[in-house]
N, C-alpha and C. Protein backbone atom coordinates (compact mmCIF):
# COMPACT_ATOMS: atom_id res chain seq x y z
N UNK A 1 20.50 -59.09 45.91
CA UNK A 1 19.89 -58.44 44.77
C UNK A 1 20.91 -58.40 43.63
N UNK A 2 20.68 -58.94 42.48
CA UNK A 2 21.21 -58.68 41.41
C UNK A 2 22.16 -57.48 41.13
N UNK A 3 21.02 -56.36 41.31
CA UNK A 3 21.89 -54.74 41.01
C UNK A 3 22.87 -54.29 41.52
N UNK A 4 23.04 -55.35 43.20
CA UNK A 4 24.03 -54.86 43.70
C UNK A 4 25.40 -55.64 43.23
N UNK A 5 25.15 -56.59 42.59
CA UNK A 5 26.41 -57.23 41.99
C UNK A 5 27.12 -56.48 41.07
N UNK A 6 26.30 -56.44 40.09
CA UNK A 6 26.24 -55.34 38.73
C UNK A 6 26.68 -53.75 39.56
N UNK A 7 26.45 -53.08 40.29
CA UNK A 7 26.97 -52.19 40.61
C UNK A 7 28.23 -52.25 41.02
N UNK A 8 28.70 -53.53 41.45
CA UNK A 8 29.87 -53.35 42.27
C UNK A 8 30.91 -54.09 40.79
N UNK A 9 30.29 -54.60 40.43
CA UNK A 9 31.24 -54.45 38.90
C UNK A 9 31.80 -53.33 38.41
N UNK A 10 30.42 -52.36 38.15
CA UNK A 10 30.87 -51.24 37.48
C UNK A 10 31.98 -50.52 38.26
N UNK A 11 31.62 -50.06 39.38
CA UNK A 11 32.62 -49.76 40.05
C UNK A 11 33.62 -50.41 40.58
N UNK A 12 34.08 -51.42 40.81
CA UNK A 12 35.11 -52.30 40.14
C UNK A 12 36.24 -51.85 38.95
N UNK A 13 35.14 -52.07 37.91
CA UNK A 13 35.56 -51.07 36.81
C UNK A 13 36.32 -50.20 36.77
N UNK A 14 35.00 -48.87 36.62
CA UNK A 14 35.55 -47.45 37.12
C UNK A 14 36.79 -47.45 37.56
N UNK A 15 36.95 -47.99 39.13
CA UNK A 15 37.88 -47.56 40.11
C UNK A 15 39.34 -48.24 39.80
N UNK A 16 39.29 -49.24 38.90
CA UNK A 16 40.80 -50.25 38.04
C UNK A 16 40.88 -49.30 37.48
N UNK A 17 39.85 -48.52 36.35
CA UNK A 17 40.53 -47.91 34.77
C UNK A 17 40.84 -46.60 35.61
N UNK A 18 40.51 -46.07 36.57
CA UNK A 18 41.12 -44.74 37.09
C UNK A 18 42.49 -44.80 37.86
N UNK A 19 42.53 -45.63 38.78
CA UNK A 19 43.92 -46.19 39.14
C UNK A 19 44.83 -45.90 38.13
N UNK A 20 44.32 -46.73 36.59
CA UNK A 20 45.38 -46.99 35.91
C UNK A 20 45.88 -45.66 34.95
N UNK A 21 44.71 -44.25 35.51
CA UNK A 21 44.85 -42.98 34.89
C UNK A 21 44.14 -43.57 33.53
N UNK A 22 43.13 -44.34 33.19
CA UNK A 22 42.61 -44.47 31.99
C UNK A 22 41.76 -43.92 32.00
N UNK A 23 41.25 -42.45 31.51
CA UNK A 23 39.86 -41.58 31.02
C UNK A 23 38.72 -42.53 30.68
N UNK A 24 37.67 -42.34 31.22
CA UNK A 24 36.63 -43.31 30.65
C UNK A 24 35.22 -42.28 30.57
N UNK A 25 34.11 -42.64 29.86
CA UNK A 25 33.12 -42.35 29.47
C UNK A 25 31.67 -43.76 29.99
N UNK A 26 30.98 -43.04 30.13
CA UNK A 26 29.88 -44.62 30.72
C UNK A 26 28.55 -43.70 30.74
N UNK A 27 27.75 -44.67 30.06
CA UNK A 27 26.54 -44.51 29.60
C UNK A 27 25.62 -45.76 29.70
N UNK A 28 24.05 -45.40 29.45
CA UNK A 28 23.32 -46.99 29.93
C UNK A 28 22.20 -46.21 28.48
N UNK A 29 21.57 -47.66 28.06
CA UNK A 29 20.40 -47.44 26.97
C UNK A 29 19.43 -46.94 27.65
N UNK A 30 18.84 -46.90 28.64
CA UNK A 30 17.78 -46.30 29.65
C UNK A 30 18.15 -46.00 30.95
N UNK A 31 17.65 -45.26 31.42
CA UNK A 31 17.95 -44.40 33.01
C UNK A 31 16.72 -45.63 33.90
N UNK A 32 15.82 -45.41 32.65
CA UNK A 32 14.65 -46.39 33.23
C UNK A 32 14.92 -47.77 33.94
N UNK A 33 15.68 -48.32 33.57
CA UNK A 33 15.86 -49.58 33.78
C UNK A 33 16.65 -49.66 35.38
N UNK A 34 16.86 -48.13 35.81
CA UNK A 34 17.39 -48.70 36.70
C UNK A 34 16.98 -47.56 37.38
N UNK A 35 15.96 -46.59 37.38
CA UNK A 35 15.37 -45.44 38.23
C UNK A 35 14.39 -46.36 39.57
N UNK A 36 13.88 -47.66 39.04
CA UNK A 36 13.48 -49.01 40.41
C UNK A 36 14.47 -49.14 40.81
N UNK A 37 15.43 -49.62 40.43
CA UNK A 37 16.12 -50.26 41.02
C UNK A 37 16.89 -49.81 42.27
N UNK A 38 17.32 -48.58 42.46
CA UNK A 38 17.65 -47.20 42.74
C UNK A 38 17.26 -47.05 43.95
N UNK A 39 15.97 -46.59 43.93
CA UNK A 39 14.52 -46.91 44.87
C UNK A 39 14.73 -47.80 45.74
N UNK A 40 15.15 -48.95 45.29
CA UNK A 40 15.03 -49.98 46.28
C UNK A 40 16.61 -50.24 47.38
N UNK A 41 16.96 -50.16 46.41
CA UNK A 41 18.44 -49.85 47.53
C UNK A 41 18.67 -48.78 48.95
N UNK A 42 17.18 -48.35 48.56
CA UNK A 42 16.75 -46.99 50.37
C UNK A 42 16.30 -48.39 51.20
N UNK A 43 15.82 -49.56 50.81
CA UNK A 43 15.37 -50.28 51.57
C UNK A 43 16.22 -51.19 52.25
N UNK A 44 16.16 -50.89 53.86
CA UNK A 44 16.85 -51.79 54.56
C UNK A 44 16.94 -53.24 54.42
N UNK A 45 17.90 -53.75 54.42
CA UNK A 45 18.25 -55.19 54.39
C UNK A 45 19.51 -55.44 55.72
N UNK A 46 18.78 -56.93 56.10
CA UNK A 46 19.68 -57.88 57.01
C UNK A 46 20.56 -58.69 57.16
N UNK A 47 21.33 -58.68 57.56
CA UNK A 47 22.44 -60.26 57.50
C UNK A 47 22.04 -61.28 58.58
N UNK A 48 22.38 -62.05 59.13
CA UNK A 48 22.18 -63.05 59.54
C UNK A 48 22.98 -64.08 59.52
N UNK A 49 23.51 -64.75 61.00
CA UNK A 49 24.26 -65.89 61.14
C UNK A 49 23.76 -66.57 62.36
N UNK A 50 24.66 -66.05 63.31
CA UNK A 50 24.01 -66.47 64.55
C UNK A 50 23.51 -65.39 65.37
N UNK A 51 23.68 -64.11 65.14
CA UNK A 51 22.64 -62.93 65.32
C UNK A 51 22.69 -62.42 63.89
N UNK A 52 21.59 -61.09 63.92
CA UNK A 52 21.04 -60.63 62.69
C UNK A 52 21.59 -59.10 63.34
N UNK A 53 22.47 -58.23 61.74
CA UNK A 53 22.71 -57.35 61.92
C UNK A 53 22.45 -56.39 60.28
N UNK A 54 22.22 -54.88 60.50
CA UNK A 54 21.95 -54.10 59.38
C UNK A 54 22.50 -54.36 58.11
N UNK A 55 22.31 -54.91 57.56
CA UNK A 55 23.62 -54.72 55.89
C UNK A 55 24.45 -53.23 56.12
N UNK A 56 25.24 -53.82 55.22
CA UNK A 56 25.92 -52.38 54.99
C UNK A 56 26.08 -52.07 53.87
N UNK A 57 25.00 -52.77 52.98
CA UNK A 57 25.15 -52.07 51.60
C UNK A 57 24.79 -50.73 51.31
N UNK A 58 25.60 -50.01 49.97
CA UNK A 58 25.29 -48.94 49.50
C UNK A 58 23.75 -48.49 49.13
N UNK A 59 23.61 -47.00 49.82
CA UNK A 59 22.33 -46.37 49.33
C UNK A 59 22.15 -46.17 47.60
N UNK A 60 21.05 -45.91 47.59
CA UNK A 60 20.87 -44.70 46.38
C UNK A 60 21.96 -43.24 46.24
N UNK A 61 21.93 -42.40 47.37
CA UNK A 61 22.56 -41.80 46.78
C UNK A 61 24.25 -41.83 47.04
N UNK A 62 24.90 -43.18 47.69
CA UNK A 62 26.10 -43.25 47.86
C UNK A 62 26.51 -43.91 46.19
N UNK A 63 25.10 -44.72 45.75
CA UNK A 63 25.92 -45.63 44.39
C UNK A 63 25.52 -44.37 43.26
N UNK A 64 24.62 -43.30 43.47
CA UNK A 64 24.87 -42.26 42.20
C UNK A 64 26.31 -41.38 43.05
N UNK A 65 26.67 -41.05 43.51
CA UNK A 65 27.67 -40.21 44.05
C UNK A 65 28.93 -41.18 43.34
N UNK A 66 28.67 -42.62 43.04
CA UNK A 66 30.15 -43.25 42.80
C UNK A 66 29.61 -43.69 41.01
N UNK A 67 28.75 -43.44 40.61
CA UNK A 67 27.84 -44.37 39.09
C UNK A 67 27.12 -42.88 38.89
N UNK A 68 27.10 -41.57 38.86
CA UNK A 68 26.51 -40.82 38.51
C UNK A 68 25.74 -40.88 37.08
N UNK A 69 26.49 -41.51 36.24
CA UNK A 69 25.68 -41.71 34.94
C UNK A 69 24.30 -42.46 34.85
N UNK A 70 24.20 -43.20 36.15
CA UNK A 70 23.09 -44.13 35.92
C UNK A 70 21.67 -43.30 36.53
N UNK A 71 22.22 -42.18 36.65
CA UNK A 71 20.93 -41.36 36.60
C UNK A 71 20.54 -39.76 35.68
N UNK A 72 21.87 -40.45 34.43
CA UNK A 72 21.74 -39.74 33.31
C UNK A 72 20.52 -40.24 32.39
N UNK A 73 20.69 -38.93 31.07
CA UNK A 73 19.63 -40.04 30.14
C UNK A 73 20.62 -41.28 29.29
N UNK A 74 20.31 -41.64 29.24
CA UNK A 74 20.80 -43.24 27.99
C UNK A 74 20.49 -42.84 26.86
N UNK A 75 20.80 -43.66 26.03
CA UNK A 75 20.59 -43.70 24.27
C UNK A 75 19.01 -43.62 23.83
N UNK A 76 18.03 -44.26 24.78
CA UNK A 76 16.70 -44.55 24.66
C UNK A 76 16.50 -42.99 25.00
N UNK A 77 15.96 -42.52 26.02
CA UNK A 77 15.80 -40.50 26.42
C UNK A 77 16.51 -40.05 25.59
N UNK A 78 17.69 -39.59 24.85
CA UNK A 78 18.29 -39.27 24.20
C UNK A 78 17.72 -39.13 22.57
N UNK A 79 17.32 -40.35 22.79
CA UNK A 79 16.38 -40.32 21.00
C UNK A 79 15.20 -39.62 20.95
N UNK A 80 14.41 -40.10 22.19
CA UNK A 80 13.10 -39.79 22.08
C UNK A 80 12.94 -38.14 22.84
N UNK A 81 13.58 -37.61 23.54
CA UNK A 81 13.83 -36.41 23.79
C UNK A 81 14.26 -35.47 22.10
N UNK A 82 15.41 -36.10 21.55
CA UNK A 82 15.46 -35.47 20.66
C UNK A 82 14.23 -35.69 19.23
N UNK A 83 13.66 -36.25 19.63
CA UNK A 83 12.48 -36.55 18.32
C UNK A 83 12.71 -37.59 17.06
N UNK A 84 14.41 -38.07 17.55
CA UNK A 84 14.79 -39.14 16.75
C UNK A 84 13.61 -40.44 16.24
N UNK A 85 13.42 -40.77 14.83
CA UNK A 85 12.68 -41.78 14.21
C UNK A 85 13.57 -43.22 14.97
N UNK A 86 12.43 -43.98 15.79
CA UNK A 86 12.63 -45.57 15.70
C UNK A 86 11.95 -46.55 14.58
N UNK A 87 12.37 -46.97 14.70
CA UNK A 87 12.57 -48.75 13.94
C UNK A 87 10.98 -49.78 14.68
N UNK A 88 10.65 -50.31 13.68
CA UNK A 88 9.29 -50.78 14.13
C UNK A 88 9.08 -51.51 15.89
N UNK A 89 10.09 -52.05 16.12
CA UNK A 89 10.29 -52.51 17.98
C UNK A 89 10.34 -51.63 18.30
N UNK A 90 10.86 -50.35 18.21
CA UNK A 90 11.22 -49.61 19.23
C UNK A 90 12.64 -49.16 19.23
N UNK A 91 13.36 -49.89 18.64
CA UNK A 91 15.06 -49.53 18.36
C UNK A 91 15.61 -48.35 17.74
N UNK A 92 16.28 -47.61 18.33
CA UNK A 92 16.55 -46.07 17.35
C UNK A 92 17.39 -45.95 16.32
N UNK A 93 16.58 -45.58 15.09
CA UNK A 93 17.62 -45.77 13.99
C UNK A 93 18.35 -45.10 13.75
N UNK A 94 19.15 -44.95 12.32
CA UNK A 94 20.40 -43.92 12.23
C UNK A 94 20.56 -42.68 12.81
N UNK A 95 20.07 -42.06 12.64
CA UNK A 95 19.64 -40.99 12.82
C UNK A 95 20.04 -40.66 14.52
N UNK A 96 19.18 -41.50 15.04
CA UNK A 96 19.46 -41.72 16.76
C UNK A 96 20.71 -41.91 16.99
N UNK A 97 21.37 -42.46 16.69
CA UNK A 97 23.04 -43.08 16.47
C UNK A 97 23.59 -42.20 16.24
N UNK A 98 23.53 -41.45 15.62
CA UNK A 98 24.51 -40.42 14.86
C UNK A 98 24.13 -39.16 16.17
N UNK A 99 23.55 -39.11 16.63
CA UNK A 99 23.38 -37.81 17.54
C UNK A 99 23.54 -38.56 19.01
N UNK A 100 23.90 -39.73 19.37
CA UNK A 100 24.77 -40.33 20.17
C UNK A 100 25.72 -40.72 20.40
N UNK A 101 26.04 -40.67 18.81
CA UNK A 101 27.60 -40.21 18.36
C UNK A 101 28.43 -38.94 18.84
N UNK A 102 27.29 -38.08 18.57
CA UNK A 102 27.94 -36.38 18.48
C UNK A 102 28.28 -36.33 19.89
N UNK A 103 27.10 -36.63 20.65
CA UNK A 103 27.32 -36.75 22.11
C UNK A 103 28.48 -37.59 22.82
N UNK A 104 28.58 -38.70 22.47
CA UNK A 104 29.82 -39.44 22.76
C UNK A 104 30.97 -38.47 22.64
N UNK A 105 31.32 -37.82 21.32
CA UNK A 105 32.60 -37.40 21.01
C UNK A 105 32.72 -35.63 21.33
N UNK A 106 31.70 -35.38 21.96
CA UNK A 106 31.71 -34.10 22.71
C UNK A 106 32.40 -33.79 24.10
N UNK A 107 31.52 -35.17 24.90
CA UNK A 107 32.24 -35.71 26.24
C UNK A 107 33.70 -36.04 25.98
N UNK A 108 33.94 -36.74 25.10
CA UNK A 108 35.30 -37.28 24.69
C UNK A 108 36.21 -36.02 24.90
N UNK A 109 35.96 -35.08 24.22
CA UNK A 109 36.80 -33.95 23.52
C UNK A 109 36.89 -33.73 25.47
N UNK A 110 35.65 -32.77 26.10
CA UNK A 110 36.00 -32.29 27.49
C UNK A 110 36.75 -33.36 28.41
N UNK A 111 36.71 -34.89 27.95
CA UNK A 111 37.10 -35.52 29.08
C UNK A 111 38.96 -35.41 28.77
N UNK A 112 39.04 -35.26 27.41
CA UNK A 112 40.34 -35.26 27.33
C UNK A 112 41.31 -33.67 27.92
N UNK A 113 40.48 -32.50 27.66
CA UNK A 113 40.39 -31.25 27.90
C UNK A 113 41.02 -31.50 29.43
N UNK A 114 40.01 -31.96 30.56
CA UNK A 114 40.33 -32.31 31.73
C UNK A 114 41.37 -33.27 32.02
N UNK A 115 42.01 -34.12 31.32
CA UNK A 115 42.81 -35.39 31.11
C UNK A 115 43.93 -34.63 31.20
N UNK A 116 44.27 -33.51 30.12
CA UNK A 116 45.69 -33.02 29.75
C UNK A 116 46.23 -32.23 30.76
């Protein structure tokens, strides 16, 4: 499955920039995009060679316990929760930005708070 690649990136990630004591922040444009995906990772999967044995990939709630953000809201909930005006597609305009801004540099401030 795709997601599980992409997950093991992120955490990849994560787990280099913390090693290296680098503070980080992580956010996704939708929760949506990956509230399926999520779901499906409860579903057992097999390996297979010359016998067949359980995977041992990560659950749902072992990859939010290590990716907790990906079952935050994103920039998309964030707008439309706050009543922010989009852009004729669907894209959130200034307005949206600027109060994902505030949010960005709120976390920032506590992550550094906890940092020092």
């Amino acid at each position: 499955m795709v997601f599980k690649g992409h997950y093991k990136l992120y955490a990849f990630s994560k787990d280099f920039l913390q090693a290296q004591g680098i503070p980080q922040l992580h956010y996704t444009w939708n929760k949506g995009h990956y509230s399926t995906i999520l779901e499906a990772l409860n579903i057992d999967t097999w390996e297979a060679a010359n016998i067949m044995w359980r995977s041992l990939d990560l659950d749902k709630k072992q990859v939010l316990e290590e990716l907790p953000f990906l079952n935050e809201d994103g920039f998309f909930e964030t707008t439309r929760k706050g009543g922010h005006p989009v852009g004729r597609l669907g894209h959130p305009l200034e307005e949206a930005h600027e109060a994902m801004a505030k949010r960005i540099l709120k976390d920032y401030e506590a992550l550094k708070k906890v940092s020092e």
